[in-house]
PDB file of N, CA and C in Angstrom:
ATOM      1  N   UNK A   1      93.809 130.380 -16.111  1.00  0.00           N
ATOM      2  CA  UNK A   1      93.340 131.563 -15.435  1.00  0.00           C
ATOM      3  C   UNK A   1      93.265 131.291 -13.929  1.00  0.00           C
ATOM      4  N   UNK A   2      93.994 132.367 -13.289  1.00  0.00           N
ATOM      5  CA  UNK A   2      93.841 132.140 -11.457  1.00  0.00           C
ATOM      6  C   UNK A   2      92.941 133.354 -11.316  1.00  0.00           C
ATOM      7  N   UNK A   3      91.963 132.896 -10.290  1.00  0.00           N
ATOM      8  CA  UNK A   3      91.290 134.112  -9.563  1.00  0.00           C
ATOM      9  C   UNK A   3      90.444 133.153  -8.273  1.00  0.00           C
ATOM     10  N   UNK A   4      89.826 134.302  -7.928  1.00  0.00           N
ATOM     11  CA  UNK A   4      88.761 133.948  -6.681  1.00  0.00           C
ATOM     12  C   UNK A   4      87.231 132.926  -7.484  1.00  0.00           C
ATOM     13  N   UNK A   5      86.707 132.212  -6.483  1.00  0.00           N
ATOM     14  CA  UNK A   5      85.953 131.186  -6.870  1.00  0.00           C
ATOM     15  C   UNK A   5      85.009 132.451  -7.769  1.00  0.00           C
ATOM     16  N   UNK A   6      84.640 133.167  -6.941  1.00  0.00           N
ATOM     17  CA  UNK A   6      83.196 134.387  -7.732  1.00  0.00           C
ATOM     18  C   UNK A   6      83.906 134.681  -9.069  1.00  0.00           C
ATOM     19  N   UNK A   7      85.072 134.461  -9.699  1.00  0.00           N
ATOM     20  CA  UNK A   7      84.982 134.777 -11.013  1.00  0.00           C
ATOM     21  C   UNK A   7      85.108 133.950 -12.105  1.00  0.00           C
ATOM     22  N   UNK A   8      84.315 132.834 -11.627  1.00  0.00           N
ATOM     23  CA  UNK A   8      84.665 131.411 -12.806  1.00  0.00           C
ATOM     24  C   UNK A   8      83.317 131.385 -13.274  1.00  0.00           C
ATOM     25  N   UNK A   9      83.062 131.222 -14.466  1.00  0.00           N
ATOM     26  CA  UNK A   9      81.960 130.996 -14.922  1.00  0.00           C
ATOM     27  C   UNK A   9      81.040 129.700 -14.802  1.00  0.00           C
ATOM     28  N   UNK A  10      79.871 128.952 -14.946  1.00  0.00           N
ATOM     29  CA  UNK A  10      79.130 127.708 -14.748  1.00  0.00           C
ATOM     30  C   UNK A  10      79.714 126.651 -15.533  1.00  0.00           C
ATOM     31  N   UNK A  11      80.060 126.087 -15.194  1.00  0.00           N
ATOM     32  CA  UNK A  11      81.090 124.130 -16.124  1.00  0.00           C
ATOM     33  C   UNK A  11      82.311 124.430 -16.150  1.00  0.00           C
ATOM     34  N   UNK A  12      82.687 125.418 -15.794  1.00  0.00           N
ATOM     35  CA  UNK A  12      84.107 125.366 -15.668  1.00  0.00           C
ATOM     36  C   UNK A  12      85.175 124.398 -13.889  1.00  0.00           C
ATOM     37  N   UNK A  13      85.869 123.395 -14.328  1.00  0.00           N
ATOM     38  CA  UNK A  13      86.834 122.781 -13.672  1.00  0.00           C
ATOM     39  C   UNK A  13      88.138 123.404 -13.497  1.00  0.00           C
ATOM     40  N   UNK A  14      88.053 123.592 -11.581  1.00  0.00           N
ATOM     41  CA  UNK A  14      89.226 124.634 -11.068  1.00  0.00           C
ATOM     42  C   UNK A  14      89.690 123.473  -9.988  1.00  0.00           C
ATOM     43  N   UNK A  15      91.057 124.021  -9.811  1.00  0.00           N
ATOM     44  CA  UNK A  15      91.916 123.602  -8.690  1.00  0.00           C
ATOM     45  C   UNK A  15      91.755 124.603  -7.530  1.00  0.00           C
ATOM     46  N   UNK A  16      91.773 124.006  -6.728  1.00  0.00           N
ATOM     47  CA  UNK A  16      91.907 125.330  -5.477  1.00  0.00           C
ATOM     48  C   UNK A  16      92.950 125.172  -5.227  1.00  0.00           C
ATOM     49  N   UNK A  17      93.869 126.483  -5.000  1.00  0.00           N
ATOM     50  CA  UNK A  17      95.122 127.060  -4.948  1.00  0.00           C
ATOM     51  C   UNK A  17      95.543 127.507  -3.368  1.00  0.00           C
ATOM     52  N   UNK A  18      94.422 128.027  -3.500  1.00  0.00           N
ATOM     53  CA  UNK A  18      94.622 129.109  -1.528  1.00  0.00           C
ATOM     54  C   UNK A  18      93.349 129.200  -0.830  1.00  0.00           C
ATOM     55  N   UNK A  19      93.366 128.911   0.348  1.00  0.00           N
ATOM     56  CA  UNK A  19      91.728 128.885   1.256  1.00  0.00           C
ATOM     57  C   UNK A  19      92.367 130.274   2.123  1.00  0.00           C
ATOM     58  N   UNK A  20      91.612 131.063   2.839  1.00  0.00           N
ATOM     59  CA  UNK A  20      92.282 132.542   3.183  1.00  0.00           C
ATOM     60  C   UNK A  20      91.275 132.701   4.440  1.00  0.00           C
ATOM     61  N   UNK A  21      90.907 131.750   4.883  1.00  0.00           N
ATOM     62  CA  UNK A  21      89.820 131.817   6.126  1.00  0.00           C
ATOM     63  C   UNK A  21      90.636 131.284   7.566  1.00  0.00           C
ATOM     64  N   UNK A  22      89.714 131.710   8.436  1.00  0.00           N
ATOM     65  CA  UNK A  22      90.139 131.222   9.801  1.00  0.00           C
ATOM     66  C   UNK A  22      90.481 129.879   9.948  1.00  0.00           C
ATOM     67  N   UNK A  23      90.950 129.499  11.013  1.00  0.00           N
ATOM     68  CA  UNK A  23      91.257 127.864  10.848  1.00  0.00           C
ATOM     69  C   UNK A  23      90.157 126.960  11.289  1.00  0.00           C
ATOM     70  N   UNK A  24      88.806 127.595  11.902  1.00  0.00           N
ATOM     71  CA  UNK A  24      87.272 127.013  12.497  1.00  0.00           C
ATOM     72  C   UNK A  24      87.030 126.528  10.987  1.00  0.00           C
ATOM     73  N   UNK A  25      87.079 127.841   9.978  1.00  0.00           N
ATOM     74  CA  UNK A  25      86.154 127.943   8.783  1.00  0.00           C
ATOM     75  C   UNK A  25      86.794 126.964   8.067  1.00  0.00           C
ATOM     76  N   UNK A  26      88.631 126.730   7.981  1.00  0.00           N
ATOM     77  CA  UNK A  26      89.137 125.841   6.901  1.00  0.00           C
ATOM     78  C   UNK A  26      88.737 124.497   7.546  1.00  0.00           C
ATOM     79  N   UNK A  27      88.629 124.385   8.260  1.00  0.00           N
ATOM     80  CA  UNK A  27      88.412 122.657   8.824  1.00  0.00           C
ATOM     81  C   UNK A  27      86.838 122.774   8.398  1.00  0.00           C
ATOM     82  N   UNK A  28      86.059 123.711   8.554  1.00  0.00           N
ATOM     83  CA  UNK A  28      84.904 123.265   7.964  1.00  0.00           C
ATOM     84  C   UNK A  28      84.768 122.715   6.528  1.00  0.00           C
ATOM     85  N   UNK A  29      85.250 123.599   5.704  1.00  0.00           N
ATOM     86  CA  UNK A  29      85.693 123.448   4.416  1.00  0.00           C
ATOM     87  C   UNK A  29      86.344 122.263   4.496  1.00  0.00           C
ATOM     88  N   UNK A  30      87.219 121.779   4.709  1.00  0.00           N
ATOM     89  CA  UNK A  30      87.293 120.222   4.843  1.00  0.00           C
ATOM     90  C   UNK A  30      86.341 119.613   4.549  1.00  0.00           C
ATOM     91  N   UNK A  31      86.036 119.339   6.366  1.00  0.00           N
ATOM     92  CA  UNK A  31      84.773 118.143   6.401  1.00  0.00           C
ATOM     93  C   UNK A  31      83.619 118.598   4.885  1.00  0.00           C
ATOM     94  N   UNK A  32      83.884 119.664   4.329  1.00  0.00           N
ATOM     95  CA  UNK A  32      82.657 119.499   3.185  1.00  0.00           C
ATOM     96  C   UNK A  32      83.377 118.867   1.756  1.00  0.00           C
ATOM     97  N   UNK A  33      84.964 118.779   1.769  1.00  0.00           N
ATOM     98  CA  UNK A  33      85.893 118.053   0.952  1.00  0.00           C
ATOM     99  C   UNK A  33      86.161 119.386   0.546  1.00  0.00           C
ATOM    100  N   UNK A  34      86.573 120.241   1.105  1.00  0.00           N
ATOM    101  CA  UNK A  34      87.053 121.163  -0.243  1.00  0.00           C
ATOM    102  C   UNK A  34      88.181 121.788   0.800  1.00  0.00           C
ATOM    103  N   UNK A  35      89.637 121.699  -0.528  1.00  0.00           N
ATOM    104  CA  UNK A  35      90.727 121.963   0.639  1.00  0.00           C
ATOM    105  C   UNK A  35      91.785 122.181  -0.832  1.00  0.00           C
ATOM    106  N   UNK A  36      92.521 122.434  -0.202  1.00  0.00           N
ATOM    107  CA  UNK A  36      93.892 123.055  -1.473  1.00  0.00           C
ATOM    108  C   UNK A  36      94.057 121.791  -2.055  1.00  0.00           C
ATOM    109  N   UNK A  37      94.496 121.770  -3.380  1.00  0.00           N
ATOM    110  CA  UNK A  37      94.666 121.078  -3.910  1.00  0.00           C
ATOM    111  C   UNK A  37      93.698 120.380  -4.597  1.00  0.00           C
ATOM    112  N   UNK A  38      92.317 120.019  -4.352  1.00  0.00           N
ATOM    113  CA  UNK A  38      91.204 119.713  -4.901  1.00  0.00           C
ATOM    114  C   UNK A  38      90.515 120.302  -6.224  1.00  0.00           C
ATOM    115  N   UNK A  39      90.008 119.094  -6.671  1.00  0.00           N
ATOM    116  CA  UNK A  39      89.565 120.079  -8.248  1.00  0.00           C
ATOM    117  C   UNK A  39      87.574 119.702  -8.000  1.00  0.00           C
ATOM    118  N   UNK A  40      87.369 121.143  -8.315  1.00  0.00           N
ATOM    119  CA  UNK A  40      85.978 121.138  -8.262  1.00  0.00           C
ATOM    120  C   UNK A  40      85.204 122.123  -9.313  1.00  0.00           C
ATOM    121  N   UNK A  41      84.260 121.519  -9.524  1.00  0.00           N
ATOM    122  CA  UNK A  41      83.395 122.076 -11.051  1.00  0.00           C
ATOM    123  C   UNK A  41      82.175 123.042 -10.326  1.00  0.00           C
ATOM    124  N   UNK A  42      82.388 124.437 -11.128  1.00  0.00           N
ATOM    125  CA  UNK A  42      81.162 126.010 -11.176  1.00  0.00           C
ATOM    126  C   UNK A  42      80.039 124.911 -11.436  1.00  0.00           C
ATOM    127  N   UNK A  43      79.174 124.707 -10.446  1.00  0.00           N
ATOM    128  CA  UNK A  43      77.643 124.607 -10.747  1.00  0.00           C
ATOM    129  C   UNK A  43      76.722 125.563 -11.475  1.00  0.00           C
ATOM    130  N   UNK A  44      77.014 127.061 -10.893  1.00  0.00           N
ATOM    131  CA  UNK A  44      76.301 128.002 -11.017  1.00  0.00           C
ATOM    132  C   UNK A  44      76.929 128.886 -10.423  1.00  0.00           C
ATOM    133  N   UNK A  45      77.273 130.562 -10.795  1.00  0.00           N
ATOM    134  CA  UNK A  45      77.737 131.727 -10.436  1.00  0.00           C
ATOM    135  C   UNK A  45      76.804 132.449 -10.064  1.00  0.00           C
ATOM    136  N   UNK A  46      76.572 133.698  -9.431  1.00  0.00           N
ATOM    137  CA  UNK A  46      75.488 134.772  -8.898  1.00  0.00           C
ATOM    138  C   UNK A  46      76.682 135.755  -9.349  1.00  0.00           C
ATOM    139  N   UNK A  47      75.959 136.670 -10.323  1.00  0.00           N
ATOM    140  CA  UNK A  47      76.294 137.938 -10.686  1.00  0.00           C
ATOM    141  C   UNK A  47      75.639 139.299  -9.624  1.00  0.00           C
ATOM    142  N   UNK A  48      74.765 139.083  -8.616  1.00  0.00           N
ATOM    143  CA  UNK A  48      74.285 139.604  -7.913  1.00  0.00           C
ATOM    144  C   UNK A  48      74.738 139.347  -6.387  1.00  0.00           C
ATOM    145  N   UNK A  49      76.214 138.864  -6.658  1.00  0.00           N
ATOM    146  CA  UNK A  49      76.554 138.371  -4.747  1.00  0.00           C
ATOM    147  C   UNK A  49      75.837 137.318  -4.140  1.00  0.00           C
ATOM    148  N   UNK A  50      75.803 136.248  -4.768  1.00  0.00           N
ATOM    149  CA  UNK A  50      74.292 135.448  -4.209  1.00  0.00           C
ATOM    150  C   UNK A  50      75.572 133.805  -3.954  1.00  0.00           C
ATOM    151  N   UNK A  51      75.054 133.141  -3.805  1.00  0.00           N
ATOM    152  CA  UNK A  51      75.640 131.741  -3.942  1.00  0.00           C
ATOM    153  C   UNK A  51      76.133 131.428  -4.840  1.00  0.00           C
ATOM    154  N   UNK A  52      77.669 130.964  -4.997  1.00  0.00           N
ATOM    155  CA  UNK A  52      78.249 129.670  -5.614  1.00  0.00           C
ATOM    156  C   UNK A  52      77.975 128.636  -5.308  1.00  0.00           C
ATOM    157  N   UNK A  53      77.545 127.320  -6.144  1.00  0.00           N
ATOM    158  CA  UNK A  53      77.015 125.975  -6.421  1.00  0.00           C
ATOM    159  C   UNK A  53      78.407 125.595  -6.630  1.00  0.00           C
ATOM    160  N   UNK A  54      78.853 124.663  -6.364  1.00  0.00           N
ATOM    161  CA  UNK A  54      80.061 124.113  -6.614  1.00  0.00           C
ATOM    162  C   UNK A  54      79.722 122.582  -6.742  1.00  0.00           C
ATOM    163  N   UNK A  55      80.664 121.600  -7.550  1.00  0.00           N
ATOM    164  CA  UNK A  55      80.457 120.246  -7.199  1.00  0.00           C
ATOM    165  C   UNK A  55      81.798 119.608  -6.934  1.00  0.00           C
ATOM    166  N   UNK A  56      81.663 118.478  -6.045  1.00  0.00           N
ATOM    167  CA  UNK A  56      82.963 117.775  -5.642  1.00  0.00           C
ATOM    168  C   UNK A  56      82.365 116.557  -5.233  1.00  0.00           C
ATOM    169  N   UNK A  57      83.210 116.097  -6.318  1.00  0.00           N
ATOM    170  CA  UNK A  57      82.660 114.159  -6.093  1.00  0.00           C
ATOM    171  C   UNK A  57      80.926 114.072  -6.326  1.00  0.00           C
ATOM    172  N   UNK A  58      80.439 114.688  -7.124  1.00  0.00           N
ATOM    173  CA  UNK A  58      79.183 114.377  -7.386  1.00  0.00           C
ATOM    174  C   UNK A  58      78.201 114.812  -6.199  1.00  0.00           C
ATOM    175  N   UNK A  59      78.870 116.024  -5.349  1.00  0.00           N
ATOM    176  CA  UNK A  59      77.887 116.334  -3.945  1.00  0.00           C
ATOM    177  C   UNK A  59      77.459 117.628  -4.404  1.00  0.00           C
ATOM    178  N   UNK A  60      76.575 118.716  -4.804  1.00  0.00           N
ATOM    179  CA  UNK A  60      76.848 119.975  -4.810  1.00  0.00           C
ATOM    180  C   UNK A  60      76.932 120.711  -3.350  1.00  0.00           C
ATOM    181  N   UNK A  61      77.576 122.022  -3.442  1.00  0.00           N
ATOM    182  CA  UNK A  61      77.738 122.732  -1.880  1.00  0.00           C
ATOM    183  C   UNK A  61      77.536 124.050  -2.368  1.00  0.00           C
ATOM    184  N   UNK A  62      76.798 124.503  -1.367  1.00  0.00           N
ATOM    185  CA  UNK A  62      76.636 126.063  -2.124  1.00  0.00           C
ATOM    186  C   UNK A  62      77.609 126.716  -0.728  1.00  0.00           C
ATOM    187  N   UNK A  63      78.208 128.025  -1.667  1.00  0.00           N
ATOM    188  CA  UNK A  63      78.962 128.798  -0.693  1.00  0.00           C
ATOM    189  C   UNK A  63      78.483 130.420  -0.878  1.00  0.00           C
ATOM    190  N   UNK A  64      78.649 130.156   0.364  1.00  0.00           N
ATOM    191  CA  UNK A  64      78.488 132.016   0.551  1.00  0.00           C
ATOM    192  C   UNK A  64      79.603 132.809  -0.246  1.00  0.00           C
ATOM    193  N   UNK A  65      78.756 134.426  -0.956  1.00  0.00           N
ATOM    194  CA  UNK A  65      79.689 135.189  -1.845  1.00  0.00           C
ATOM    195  C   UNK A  65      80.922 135.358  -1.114  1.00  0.00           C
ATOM    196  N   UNK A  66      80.736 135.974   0.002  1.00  0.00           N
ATOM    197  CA  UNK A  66      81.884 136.168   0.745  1.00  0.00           C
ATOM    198  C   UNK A  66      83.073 135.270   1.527  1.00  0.00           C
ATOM    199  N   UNK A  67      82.833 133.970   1.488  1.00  0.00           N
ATOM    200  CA  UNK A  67      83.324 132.752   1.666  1.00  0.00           C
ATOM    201  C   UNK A  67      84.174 132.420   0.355  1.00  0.00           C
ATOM    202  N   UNK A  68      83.544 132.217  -0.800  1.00  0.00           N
ATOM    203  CA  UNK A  68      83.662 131.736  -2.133  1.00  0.00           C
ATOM    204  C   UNK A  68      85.078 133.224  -2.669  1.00  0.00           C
ATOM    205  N   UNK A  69      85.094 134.539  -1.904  1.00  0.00           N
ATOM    206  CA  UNK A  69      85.969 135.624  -2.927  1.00  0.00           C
ATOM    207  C   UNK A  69      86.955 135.403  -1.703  1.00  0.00           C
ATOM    208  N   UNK A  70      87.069 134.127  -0.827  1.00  0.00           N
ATOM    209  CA  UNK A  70      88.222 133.992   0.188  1.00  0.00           C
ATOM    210  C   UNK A  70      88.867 132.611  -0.538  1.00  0.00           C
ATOM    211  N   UNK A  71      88.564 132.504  -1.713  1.00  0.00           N
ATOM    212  CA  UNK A  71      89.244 131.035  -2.229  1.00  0.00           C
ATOM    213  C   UNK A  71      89.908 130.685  -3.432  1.00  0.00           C
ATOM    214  N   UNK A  72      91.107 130.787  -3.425  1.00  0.00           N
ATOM    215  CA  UNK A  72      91.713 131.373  -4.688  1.00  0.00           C
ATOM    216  C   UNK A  72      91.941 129.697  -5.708  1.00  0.00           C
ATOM    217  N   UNK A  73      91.332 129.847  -7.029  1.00  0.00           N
ATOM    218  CA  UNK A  73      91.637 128.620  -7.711  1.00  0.00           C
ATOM    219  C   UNK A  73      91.801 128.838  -9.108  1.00  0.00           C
ATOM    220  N   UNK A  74      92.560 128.088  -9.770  1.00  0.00           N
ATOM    221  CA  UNK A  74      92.904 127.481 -10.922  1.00  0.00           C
ATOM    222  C   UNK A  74      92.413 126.940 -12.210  1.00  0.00           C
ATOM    223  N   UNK A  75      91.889 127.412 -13.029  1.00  0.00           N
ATOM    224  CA  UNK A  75      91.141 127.065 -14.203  1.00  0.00           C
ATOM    225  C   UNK A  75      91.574 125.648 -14.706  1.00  0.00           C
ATOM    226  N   UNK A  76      91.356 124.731 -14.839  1.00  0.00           N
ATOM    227  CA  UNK A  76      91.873 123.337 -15.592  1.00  0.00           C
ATOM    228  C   UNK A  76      91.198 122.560 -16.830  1.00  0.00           C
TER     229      UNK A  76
END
């Protein structure tokens, strides 16, 4: 299944496919490890627009709703 980070459910392991942000915001996303090609595990979803929990390498990162429906990834 491909979609935006906001539609993966909690324990599910995705690839990120496409980052769709400015180039300030993708280098941020970097330095936090998260960049195409990377596989990172749903901590926690917000059905209310709220934060994605994400984990990578054992760090969690929470992302903004509107950050998180700019990031297209890969079910694995």
């Amino acid at each position: 299944m491909t979609g935006k980070l906001t539609k993966f459910k909690s324990g599910v392991k995705v690839k990120i496919k496409k980052i769709e942000t400015a180039k300030r915001t993708t280098l941020n996303l970097r330095n936090l490890g998260i960049q195409e090609g990377y596989v990172v595990k749903i901590i926690r979803e917000s059905k209310l627009k709220g934060p994605i929990i994400i984990d990578r390498d054992e760090t969690e990162i929470a992302l903004g709703y509107n950050l998180a429906q700019k990031i297209t990834a890969e079910s694995i």
